[in-house]
PDB file of N, CA and C in Angstrom:
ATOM      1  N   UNK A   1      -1.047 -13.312  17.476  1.00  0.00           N
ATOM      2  CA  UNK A   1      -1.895 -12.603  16.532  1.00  0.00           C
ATOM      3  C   UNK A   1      -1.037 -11.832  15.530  1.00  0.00           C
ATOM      4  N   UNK A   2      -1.421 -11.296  14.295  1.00  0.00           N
ATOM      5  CA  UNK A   2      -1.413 -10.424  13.283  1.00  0.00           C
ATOM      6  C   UNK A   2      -0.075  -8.742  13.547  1.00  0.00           C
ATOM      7  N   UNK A   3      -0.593  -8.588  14.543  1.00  0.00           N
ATOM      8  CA  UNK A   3      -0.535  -7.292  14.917  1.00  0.00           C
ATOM      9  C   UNK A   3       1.088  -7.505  15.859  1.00  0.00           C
ATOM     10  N   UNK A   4       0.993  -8.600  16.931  1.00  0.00           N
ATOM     11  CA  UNK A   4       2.167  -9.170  17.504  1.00  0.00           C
ATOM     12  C   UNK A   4       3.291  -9.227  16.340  1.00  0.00           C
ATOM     13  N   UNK A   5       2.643 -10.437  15.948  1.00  0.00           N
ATOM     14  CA  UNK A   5       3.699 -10.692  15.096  1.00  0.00           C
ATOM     15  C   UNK A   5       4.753  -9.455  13.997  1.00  0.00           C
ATOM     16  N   UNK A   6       3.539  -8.515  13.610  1.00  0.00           N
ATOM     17  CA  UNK A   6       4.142  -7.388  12.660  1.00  0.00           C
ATOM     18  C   UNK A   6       5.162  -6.592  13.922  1.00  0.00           C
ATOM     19  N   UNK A   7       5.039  -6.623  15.462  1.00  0.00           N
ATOM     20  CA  UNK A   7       5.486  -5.625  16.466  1.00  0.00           C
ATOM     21  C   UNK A   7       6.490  -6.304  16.458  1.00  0.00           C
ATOM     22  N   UNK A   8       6.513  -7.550  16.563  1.00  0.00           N
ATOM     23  CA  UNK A   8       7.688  -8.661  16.671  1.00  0.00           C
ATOM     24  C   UNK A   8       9.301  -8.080  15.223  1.00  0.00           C
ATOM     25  N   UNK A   9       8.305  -8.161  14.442  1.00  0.00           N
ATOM     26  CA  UNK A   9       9.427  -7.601  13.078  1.00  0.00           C
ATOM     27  C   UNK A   9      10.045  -6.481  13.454  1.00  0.00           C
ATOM     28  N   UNK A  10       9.356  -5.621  13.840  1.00  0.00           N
ATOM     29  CA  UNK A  10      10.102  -4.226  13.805  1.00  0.00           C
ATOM     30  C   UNK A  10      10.956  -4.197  14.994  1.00  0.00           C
ATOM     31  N   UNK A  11      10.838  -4.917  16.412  1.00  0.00           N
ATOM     32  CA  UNK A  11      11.726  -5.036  17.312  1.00  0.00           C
ATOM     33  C   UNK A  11      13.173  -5.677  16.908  1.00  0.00           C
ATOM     34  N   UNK A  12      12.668  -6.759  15.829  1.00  0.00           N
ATOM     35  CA  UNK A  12      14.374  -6.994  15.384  1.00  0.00           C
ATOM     36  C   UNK A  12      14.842  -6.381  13.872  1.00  0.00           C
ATOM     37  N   UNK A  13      14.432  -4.798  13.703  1.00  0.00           N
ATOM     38  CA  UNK A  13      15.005  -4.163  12.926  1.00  0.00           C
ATOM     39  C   UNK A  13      14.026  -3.783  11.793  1.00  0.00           C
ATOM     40  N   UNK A  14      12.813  -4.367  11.568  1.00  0.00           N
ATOM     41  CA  UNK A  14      12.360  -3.981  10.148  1.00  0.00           C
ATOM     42  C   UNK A  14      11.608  -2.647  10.707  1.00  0.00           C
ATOM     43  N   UNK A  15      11.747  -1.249   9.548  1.00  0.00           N
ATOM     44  CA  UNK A  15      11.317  -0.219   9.626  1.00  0.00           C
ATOM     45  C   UNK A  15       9.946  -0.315  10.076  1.00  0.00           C
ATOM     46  N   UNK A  16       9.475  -0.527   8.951  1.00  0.00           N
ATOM     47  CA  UNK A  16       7.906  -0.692   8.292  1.00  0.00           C
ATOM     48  C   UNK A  16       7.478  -2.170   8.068  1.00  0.00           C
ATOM     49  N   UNK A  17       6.462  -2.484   8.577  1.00  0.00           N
ATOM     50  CA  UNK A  17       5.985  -3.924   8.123  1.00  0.00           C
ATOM     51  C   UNK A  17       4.519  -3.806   7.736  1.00  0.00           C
ATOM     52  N   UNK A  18       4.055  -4.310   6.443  1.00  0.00           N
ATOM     53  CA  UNK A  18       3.197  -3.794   5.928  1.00  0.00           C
ATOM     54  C   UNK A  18       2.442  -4.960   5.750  1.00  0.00           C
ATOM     55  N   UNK A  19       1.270  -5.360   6.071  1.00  0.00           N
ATOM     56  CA  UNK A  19       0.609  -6.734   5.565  1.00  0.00           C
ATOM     57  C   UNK A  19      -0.628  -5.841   4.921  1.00  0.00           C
ATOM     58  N   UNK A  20      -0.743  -6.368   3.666  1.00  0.00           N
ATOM     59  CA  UNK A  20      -2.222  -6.216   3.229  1.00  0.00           C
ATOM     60  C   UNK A  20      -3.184  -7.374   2.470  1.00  0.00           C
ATOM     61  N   UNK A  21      -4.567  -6.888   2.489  1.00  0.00           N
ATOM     62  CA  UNK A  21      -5.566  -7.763   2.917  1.00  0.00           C
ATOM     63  C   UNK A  21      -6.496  -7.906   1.340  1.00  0.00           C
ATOM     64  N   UNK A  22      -5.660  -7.964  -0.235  1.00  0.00           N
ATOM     65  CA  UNK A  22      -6.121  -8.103  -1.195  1.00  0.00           C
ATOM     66  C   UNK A  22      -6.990  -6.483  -1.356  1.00  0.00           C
ATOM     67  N   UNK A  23      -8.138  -6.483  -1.492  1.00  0.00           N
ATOM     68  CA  UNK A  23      -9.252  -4.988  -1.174  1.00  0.00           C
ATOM     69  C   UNK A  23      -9.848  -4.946   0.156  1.00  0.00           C
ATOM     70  N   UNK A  24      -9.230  -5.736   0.811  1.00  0.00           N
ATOM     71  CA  UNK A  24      -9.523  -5.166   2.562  1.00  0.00           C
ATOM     72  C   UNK A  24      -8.486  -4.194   2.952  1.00  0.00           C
ATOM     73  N   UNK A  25      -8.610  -3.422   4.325  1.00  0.00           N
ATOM     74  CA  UNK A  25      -7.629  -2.775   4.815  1.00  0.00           C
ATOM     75  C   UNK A  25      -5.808  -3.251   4.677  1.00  0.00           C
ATOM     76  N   UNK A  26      -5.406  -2.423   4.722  1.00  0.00           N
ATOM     77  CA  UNK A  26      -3.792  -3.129   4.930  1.00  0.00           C
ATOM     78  C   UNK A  26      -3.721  -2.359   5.808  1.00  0.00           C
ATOM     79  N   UNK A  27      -2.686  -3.099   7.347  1.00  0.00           N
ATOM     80  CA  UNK A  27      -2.323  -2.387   8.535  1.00  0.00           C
ATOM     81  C   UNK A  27      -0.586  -2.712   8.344  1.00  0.00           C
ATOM     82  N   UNK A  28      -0.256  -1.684   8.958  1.00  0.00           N
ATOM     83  CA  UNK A  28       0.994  -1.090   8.912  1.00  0.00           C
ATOM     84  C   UNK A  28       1.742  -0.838  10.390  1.00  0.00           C
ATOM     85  N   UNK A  29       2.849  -1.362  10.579  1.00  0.00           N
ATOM     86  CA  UNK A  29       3.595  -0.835  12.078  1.00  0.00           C
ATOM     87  C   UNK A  29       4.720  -0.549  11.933  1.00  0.00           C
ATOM     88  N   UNK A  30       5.474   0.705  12.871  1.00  0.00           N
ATOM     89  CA  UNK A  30       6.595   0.867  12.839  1.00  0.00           C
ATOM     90  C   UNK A  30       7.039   1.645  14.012  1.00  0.00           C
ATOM     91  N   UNK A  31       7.740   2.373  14.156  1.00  0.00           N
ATOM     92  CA  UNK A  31       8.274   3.158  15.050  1.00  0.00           C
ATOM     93  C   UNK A  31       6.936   4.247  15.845  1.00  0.00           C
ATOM     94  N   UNK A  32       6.952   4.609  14.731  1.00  0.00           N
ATOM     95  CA  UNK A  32       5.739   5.738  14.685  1.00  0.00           C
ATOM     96  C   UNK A  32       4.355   5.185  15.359  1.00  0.00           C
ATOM     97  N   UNK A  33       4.218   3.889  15.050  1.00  0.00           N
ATOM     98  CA  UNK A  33       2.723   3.487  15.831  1.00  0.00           C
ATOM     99  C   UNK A  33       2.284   2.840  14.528  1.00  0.00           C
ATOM    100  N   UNK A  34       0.779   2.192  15.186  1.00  0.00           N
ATOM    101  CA  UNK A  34       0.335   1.254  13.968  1.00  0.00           C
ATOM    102  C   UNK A  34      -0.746   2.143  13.149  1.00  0.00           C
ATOM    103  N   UNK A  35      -0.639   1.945  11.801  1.00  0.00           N
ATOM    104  CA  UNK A  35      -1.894   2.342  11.044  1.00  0.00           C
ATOM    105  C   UNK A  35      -2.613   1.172   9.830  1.00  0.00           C
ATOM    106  N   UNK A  36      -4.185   1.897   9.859  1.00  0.00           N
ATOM    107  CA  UNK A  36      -5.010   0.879   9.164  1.00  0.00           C
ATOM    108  C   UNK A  36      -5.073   1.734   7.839  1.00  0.00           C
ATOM    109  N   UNK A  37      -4.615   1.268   6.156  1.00  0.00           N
ATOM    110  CA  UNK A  37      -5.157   2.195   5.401  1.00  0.00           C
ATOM    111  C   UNK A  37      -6.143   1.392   4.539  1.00  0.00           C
ATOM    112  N   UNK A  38      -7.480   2.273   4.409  1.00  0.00           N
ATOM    113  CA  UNK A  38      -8.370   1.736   3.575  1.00  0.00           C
ATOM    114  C   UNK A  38      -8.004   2.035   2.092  1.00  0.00           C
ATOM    115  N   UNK A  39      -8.344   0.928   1.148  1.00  0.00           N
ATOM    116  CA  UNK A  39      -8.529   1.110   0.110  1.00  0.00           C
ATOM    117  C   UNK A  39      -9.503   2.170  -0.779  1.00  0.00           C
ATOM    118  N   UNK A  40      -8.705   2.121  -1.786  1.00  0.00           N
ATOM    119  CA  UNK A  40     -10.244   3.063  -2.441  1.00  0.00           C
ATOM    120  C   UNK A  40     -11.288   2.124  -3.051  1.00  0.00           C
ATOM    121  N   UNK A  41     -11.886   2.740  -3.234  1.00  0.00           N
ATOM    122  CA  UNK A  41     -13.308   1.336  -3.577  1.00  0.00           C
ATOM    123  C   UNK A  41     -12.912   1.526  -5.297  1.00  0.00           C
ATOM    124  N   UNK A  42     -12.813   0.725  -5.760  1.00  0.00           N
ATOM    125  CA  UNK A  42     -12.684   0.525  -7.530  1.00  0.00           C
ATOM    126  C   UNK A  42     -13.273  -0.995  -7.895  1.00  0.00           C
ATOM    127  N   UNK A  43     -13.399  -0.859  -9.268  1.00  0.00           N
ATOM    128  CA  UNK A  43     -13.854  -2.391  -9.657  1.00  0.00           C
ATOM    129  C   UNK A  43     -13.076  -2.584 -10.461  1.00  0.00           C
ATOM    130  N   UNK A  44     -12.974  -4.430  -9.910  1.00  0.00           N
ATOM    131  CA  UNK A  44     -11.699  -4.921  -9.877  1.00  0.00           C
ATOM    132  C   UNK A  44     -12.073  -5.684 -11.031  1.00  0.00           C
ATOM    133  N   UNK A  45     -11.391  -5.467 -12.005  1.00  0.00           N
ATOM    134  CA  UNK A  45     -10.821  -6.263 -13.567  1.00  0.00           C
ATOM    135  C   UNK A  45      -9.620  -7.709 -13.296  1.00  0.00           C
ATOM    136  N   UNK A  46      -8.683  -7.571 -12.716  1.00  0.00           N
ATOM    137  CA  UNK A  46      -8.015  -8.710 -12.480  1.00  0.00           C
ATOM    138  C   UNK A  46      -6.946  -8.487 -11.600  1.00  0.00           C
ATOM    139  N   UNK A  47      -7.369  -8.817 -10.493  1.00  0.00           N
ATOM    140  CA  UNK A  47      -6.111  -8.551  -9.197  1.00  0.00           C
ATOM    141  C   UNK A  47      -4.628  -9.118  -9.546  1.00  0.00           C
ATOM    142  N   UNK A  48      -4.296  -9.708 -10.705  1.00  0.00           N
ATOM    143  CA  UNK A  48      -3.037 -10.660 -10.863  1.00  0.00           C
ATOM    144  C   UNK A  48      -1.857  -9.539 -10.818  1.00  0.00           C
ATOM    145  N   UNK A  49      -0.808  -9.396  -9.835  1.00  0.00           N
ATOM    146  CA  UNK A  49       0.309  -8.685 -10.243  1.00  0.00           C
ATOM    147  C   UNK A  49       0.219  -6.988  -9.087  1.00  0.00           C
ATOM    148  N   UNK A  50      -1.199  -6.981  -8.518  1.00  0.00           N
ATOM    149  CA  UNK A  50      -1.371  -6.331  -7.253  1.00  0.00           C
ATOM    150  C   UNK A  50      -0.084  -6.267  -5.961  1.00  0.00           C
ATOM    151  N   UNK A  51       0.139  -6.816  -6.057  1.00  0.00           N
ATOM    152  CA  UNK A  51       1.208  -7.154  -4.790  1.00  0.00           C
ATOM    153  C   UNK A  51       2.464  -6.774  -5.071  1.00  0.00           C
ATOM    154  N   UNK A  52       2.930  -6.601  -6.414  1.00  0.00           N
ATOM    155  CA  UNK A  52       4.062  -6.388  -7.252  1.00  0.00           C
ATOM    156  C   UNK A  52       3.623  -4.805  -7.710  1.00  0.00           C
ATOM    157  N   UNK A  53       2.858  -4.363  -7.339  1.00  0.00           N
ATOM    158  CA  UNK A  53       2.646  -3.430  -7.889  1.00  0.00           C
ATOM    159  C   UNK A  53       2.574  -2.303  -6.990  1.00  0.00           C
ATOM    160  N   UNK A  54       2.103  -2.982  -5.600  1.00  0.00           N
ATOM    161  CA  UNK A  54       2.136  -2.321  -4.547  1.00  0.00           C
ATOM    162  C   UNK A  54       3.564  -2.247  -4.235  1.00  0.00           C
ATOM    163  N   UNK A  55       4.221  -2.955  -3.998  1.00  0.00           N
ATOM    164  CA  UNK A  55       5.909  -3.202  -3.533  1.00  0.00           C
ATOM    165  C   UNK A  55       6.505  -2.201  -4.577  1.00  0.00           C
ATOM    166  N   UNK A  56       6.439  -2.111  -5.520  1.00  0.00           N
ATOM    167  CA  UNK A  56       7.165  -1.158  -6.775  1.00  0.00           C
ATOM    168  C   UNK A  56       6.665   0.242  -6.524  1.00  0.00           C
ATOM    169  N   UNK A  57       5.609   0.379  -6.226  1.00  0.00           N
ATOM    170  CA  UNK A  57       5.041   1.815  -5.700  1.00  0.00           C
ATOM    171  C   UNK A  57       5.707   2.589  -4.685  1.00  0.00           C
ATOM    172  N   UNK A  58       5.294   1.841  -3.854  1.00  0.00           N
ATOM    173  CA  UNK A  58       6.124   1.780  -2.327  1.00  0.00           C
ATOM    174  C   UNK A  58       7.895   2.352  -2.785  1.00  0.00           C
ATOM    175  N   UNK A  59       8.252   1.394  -3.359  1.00  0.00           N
ATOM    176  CA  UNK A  59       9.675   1.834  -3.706  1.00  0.00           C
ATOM    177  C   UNK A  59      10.244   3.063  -4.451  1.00  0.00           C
ATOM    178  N   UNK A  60       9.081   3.207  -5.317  1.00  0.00           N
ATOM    179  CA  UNK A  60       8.979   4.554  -6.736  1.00  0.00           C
ATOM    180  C   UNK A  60       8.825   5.718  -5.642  1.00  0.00           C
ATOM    181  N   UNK A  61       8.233   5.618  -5.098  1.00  0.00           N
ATOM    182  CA  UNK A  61       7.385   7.195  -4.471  1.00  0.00           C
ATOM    183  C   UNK A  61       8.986   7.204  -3.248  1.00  0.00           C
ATOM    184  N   UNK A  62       9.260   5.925  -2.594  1.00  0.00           N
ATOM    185  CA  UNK A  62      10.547   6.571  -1.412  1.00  0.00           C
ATOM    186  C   UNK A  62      11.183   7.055  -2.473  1.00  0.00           C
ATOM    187  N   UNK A  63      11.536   6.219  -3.611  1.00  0.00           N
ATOM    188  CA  UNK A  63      12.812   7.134  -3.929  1.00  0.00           C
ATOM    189  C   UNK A  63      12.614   8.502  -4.620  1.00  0.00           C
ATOM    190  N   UNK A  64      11.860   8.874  -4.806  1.00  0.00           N
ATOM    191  CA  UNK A  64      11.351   9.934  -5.334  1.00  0.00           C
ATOM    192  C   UNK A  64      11.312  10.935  -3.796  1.00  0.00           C
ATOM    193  N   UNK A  65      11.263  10.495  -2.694  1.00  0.00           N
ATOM    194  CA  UNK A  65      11.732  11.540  -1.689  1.00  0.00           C
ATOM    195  C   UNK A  65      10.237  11.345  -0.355  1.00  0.00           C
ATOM    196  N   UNK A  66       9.268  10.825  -0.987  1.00  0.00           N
ATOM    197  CA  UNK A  66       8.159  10.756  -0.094  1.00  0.00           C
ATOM    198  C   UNK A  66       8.764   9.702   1.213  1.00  0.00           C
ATOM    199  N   UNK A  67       7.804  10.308   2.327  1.00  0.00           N
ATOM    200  CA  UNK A  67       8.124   9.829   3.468  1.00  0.00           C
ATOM    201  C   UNK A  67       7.259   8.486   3.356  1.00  0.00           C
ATOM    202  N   UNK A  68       7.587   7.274   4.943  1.00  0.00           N
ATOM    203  CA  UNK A  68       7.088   6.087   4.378  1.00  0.00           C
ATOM    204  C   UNK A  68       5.389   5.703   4.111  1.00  0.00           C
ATOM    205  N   UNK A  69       4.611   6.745   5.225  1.00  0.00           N
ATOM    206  CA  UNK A  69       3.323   6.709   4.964  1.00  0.00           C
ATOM    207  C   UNK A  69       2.342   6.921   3.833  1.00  0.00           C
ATOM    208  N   UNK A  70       3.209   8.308   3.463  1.00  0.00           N
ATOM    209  CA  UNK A  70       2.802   8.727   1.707  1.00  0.00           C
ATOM    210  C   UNK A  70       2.931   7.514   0.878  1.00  0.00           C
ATOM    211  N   UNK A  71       4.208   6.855   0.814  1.00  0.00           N
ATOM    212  CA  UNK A  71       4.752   5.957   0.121  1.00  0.00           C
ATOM    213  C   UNK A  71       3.794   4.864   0.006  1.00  0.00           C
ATOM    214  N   UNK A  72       3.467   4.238   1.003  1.00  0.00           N
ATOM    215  CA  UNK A  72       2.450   3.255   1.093  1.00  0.00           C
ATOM    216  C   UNK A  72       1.010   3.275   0.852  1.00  0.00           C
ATOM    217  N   UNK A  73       0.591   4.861   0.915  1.00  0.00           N
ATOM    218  CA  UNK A  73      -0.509   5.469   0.392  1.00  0.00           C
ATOM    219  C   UNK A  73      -0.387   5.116  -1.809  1.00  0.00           C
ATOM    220  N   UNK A  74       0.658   5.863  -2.094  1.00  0.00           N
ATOM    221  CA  UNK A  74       1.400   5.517  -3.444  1.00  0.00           C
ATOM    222  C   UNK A  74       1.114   4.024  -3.753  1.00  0.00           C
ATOM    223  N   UNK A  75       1.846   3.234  -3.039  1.00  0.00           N
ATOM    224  CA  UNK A  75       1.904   1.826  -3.492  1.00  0.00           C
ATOM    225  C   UNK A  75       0.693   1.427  -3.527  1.00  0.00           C
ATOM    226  N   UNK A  76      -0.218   1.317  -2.715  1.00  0.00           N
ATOM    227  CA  UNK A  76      -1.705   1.353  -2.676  1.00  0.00           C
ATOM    228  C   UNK A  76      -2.547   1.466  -3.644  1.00  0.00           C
ATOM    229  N   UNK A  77      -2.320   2.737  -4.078  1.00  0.00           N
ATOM    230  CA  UNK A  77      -2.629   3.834  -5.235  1.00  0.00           C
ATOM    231  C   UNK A  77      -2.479   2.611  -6.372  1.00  0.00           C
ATOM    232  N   UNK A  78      -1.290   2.248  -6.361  1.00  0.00           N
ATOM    233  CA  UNK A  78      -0.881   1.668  -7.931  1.00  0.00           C
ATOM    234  C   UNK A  78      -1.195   0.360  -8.147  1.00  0.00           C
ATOM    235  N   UNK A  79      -1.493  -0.601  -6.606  1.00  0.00           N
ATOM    236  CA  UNK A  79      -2.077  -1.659  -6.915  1.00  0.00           C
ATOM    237  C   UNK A  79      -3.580  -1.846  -7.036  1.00  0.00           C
ATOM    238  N   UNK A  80      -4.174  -0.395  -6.460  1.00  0.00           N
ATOM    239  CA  UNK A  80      -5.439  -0.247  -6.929  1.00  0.00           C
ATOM    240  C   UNK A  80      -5.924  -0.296  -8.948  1.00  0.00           C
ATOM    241  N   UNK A  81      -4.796   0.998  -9.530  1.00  0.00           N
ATOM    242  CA  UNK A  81      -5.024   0.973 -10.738  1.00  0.00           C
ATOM    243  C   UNK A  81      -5.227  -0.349 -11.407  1.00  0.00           C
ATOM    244  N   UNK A  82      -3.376  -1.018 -11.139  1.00  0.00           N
ATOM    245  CA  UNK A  82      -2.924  -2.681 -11.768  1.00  0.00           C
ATOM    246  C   UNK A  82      -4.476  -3.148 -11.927  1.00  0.00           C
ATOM    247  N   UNK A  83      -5.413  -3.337 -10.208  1.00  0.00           N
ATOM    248  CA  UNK A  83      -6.673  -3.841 -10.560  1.00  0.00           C
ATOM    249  C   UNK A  83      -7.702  -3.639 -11.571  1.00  0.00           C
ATOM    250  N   UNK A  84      -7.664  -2.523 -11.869  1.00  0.00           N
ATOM    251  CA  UNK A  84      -8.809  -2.044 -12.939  1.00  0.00           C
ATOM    252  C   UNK A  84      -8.678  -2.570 -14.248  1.00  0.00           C
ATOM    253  N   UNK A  85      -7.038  -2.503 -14.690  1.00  0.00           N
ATOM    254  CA  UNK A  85      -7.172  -3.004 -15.463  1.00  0.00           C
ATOM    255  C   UNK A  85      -6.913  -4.603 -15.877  1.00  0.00           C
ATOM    256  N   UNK A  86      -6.777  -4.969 -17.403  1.00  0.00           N
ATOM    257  CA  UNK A  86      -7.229  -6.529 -17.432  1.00  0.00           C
ATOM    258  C   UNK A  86      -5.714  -7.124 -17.846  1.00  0.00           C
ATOM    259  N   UNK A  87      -4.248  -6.294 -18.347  1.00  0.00           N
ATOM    260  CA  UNK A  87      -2.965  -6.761 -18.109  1.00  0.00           C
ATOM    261  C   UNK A  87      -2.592  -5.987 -17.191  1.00  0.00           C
ATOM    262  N   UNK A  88      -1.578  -7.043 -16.601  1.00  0.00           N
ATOM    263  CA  UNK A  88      -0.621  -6.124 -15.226  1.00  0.00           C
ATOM    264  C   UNK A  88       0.040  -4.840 -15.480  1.00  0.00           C
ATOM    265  N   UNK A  89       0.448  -4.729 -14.635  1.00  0.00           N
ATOM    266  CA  UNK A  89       1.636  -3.583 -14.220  1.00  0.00           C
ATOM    267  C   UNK A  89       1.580  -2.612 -15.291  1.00  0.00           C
ATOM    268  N   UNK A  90       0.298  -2.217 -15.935  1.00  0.00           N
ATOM    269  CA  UNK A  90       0.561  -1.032 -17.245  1.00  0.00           C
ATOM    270  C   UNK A  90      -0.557   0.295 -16.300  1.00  0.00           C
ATOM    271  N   UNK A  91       0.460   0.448 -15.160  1.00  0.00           N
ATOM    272  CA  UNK A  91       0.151   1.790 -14.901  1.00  0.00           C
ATOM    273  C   UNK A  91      -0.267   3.254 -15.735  1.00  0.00           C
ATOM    274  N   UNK A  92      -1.834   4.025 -14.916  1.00  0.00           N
ATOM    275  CA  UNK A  92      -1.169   5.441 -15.863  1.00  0.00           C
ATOM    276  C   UNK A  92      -0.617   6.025 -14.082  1.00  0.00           C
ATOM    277  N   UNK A  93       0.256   6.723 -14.027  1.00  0.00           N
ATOM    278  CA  UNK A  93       0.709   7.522 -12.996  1.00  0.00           C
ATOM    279  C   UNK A  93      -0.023   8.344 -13.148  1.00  0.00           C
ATOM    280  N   UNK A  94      -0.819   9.444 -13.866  1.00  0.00           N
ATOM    281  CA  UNK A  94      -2.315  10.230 -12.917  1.00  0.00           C
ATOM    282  C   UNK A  94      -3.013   9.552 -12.772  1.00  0.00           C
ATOM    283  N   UNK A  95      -3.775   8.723 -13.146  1.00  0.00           N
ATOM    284  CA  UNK A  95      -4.755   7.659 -12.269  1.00  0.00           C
ATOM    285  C   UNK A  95      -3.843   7.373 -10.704  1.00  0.00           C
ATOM    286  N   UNK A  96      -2.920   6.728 -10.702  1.00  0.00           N
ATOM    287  CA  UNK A  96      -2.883   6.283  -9.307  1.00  0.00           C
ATOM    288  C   UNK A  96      -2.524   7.578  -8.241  1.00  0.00           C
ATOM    289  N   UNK A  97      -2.480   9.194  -9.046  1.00  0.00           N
ATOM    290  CA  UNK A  97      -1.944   9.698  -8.144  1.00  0.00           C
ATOM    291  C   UNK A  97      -3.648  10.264  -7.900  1.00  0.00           C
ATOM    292  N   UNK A  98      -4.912  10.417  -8.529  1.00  0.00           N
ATOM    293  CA  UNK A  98      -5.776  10.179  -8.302  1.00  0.00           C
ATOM    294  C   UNK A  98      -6.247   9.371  -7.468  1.00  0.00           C
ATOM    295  N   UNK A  99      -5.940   8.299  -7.547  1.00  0.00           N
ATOM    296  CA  UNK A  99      -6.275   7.270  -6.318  1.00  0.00           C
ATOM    297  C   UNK A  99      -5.537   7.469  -4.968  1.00  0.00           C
ATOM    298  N   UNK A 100      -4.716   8.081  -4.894  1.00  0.00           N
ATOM    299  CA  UNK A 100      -3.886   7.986  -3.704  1.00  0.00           C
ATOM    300  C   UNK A 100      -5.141   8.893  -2.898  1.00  0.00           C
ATOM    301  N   UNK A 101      -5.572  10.132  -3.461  1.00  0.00           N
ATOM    302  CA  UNK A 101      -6.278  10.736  -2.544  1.00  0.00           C
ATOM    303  C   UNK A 101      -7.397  10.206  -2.022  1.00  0.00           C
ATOM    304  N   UNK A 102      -7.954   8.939  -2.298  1.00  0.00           N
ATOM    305  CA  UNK A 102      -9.049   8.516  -2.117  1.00  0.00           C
ATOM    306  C   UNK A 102      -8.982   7.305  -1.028  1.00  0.00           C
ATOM    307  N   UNK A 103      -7.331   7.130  -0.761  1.00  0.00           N
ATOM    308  CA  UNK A 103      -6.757   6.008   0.102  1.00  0.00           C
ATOM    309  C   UNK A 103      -7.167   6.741   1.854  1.00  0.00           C
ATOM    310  N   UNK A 104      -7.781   6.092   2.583  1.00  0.00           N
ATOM    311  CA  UNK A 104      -7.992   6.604   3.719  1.00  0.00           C
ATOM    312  C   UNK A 104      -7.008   5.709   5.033  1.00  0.00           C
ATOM    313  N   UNK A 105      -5.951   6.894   6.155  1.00  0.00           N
ATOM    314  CA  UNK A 105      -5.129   6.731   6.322  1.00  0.00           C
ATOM    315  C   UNK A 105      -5.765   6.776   8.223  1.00  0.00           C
ATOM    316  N   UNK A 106      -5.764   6.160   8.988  1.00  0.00           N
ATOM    317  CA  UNK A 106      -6.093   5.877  10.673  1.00  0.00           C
ATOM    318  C   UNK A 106      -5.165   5.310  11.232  1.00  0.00           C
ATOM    319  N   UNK A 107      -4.723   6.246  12.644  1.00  0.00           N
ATOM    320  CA  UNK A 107      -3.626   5.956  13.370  1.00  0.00           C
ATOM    321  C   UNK A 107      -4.585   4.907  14.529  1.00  0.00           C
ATOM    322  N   UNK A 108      -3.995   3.757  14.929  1.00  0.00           N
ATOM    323  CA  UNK A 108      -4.626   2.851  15.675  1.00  0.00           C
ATOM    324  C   UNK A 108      -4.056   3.175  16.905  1.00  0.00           C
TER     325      UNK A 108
END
């Protein structure tokens, strides 16, 4: 299953393994234990470039100092925006930091 397999990664070294589910949940495992984070509900203009947008988030917010959960909350955040609108990756950073609060975060 899903969940194996992500436990499987992190036993041979990966921190964080993150699968997500387009505007379904994305579940998350690592050291710390597994979590489910919900999306925020938005309407979706054109998902193209979501995934790239999430991964760049993710990366923006660690290096900026956030820990990895925040981070993935962030990345979230920004592939939510990417969706709204109708070209990619033209983030506003208060919108997605708006959205981050609306990302809902459950320890499994």
């Amino acid at each position: 299953d899903l969940h194996a397999a992500m436990r499987e990664l992190n036993t041979r070294g990966a921190q964080w393994v993150v699968v997500s589910e387009g505007d379904g949940p994305t579940t998350v495992t690592g050291s710390e234990g597994t979590y489910r984070f919900t999306p925020a509900k938005i309407n979706v203009v054109n998902p193209i470039g979501c995934g790239d947008c999430l991964a760049a988030g993710i990366a923006c917010a660690l290096t900026d100092g956030s820990d990895a959960l925040d981070a993935i909350r962030f990345g979230m955040a920004a592939a939510a925006d990417n969706a709204t609108r109708l070209e990619p990756a033209l983030l506003n950073r208060d919108r997605v930091t708006e959205l981050v609060e609306r990302i809902k975060v459950d320890r499994m």
